[in-house]
N, C-alpha and C. Protein backbone atom coordinates (compact mmCIF):
# COMPACT_ATOMS: atom_id res chain seq x y z
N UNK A 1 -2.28 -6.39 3.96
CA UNK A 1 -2.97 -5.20 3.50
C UNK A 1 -2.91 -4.15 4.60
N UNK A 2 -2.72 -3.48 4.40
CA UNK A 2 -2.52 -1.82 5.20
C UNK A 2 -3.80 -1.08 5.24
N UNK A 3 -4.56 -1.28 6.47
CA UNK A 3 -5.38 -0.70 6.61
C UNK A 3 -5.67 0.68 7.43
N UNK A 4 -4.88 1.21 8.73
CA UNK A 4 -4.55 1.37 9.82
C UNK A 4 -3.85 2.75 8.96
N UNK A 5 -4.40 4.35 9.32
CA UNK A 5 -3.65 5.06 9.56
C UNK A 5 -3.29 5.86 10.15
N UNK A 6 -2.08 6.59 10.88
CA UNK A 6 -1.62 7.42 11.49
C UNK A 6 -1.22 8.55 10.82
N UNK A 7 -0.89 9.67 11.41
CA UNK A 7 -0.15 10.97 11.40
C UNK A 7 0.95 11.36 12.42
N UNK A 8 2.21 11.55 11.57
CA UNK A 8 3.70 11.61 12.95
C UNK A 8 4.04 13.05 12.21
N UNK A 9 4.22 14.01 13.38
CA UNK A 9 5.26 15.07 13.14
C UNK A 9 6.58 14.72 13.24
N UNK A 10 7.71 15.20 12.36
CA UNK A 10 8.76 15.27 12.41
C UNK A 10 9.81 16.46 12.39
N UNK A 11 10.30 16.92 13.19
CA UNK A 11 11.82 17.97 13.09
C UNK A 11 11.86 18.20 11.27
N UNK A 12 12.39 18.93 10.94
CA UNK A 12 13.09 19.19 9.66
C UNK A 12 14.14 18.24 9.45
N UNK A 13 14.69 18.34 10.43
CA UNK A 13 16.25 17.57 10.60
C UNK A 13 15.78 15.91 10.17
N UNK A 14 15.03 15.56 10.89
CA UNK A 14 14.36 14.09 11.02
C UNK A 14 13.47 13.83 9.80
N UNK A 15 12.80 15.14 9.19
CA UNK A 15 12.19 14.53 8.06
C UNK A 15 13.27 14.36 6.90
N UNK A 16 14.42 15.46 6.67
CA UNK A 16 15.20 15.15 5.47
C UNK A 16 16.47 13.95 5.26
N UNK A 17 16.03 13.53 7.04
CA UNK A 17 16.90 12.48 7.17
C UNK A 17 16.26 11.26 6.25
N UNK A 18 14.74 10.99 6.83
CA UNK A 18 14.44 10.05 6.00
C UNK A 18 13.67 9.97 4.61
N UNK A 19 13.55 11.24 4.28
CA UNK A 19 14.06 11.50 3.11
C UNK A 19 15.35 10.58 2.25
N UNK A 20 16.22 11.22 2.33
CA UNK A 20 17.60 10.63 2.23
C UNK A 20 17.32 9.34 2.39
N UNK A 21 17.11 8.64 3.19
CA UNK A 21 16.94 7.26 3.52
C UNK A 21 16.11 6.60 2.61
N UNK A 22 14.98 7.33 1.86
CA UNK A 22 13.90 6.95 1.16
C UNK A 22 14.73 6.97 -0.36
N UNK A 23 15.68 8.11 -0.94
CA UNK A 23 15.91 7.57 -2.47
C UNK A 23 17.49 7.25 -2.12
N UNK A 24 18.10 6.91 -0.94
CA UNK A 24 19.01 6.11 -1.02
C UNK A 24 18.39 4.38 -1.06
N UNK A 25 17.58 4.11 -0.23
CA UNK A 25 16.86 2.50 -0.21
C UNK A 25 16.09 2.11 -1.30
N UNK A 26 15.06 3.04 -1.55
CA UNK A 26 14.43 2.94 -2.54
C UNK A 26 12.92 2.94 -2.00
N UNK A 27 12.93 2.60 -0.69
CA UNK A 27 11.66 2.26 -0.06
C UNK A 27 11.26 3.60 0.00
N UNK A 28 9.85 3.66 0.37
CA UNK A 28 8.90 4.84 0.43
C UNK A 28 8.98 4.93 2.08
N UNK A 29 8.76 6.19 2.36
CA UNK A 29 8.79 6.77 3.77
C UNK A 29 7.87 5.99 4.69
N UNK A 30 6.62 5.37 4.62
CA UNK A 30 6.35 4.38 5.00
C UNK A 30 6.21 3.18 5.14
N UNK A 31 7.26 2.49 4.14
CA UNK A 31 8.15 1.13 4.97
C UNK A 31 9.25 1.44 5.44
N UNK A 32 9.76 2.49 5.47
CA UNK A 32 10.83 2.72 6.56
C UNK A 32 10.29 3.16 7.68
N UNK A 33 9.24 3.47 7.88
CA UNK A 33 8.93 3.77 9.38
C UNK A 33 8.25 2.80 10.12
N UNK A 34 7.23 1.46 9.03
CA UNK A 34 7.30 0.68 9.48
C UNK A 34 8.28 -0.56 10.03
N UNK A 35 9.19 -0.60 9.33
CA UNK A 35 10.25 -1.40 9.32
C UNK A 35 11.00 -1.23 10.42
N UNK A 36 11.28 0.40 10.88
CA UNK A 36 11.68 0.55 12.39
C UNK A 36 10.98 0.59 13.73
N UNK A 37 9.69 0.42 13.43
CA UNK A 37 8.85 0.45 14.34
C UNK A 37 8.48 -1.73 14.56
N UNK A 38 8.79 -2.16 13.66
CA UNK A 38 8.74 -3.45 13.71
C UNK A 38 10.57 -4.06 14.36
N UNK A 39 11.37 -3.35 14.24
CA UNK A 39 12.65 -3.81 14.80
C UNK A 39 12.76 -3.11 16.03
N UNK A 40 11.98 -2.02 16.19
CA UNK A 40 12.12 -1.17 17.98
C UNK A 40 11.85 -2.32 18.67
N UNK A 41 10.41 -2.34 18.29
CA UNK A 41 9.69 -2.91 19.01
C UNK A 41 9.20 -5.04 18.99
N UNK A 42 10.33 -5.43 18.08
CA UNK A 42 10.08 -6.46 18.02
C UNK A 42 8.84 -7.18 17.29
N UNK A 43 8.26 -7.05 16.61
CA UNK A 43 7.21 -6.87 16.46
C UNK A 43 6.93 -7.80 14.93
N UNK A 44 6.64 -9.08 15.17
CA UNK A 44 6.92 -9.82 14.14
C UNK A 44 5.25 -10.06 12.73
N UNK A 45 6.08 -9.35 11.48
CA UNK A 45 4.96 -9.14 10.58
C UNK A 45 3.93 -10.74 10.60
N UNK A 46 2.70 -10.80 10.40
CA UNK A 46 2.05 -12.11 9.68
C UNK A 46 2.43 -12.63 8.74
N UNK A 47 2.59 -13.77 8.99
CA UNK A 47 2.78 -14.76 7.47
C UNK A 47 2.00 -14.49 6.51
N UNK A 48 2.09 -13.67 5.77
CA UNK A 48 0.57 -13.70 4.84
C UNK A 48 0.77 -15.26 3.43
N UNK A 49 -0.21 -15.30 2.97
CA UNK A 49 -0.46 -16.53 1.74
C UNK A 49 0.50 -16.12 0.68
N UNK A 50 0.85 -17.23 0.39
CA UNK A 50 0.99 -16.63 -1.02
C UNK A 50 0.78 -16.78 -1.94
N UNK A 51 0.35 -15.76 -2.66
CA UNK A 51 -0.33 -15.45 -4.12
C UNK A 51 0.00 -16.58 -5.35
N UNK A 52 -0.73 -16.65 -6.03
CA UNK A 52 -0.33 -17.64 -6.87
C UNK A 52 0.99 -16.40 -8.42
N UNK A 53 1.15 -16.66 -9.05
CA UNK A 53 1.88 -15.62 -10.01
C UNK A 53 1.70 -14.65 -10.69
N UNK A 54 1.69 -13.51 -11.05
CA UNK A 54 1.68 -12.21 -11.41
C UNK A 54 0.21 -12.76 -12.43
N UNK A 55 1.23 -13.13 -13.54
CA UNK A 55 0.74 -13.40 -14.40
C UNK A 55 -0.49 -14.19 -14.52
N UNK A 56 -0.66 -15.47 -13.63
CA UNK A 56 -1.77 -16.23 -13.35
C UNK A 56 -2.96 -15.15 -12.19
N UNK A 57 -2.56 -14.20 -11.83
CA UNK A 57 -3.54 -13.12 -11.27
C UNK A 57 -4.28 -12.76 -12.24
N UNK A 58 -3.40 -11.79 -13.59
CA UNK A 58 -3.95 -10.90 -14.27
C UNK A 58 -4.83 -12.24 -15.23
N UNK A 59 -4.09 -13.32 -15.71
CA UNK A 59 -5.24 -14.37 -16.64
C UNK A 59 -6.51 -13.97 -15.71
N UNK A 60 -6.45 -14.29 -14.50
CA UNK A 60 -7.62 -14.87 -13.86
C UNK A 60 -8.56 -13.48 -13.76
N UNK A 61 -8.09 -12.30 -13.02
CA UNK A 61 -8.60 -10.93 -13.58
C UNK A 61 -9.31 -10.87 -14.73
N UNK A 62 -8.52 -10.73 -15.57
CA UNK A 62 -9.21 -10.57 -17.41
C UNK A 62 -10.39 -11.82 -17.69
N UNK A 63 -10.19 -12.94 -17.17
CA UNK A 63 -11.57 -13.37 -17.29
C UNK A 63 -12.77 -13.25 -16.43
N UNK A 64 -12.60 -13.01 -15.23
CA UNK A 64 -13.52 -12.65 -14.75
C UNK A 64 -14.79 -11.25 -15.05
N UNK A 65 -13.26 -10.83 -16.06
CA UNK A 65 -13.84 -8.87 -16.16
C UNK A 65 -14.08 -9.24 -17.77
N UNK A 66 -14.23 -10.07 -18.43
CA UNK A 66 -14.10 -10.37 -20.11
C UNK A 66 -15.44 -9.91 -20.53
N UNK A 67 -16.62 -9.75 -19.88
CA UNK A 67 -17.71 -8.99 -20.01
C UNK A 67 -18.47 -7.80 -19.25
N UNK A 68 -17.31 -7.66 -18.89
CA UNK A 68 -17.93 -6.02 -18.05
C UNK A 68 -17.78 -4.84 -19.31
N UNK A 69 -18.53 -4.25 -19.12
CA UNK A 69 -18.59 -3.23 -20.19
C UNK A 69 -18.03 -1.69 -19.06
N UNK A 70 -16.79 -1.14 -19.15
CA UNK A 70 -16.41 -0.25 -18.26
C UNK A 70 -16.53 1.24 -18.75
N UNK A 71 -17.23 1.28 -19.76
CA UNK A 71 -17.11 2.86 -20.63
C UNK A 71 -18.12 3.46 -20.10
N UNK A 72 -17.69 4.38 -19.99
CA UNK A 72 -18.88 5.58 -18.79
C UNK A 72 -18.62 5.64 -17.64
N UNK A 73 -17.43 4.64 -16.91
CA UNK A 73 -17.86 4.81 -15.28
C UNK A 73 -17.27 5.39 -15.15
N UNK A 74 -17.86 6.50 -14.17
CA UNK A 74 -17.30 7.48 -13.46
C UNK A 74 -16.09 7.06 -12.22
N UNK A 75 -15.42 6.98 -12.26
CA UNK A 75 -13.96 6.29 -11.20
C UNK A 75 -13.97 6.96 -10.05
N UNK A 76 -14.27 8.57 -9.89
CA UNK A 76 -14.15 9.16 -8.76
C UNK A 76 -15.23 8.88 -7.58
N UNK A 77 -16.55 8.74 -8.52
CA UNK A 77 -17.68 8.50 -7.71
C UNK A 77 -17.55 6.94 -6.87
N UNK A 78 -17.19 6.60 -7.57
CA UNK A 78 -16.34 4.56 -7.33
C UNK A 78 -15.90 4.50 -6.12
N UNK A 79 -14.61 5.55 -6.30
CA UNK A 79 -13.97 5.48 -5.13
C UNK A 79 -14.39 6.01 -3.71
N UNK A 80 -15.37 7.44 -3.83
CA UNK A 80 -15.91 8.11 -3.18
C UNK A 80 -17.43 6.77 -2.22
N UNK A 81 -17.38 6.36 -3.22
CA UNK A 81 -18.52 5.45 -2.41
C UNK A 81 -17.58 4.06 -1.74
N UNK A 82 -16.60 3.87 -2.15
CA UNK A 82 -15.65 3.05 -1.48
C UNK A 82 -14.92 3.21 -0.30
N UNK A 83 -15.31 4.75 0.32
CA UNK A 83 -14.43 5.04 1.33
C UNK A 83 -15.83 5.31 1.93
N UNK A 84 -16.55 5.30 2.08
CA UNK A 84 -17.64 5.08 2.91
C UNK A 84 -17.68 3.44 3.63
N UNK A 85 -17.54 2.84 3.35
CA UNK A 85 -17.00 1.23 3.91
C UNK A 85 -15.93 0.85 4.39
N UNK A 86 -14.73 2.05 4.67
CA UNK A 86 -13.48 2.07 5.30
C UNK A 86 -13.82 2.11 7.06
């Protein structure tokens, strides 16, 4: 999970480079900058767990949520009180 953020200036030159790099790979501008900052510098990711299957997520999701009643909630306020605990 990606918690951790920064801000990098870049040249023009350097941003449309990875640009380019981003819809030639497919990756988003920040796993390519992590990805080179993990091969500069050696820098070996955590093993994380692994998840049990997509699909056995969302079963397990939908029952847990099979009686929440979600009509009315306001989503912005949700989130707004969620970044207070960041």
């Amino acid at each position: 999970m990606l918690t951790q953020r920064t801000n990098v200036l870049f040249s023009p030159y350097e941003y449309s480079e990875l640009l380019a790099l981003t819809a030639k790979s497919g990756q988003t501008m920040g796993e390519l900058i992590r990805q080179a900052v993990r091969k500069t510098y050696k820098i070996k990711a955590p093993v994380q767990k692994k998840a049990g299957s997509f699909q056995e997520t969302m079963r397990r999701i939908r029952q847990l949520t099979r009686d929440v009643n979600m009509s009315g909630v306001n989503y912005r306020d949700l989130v707004i009180e969620g970044r207070r605990y960041e």
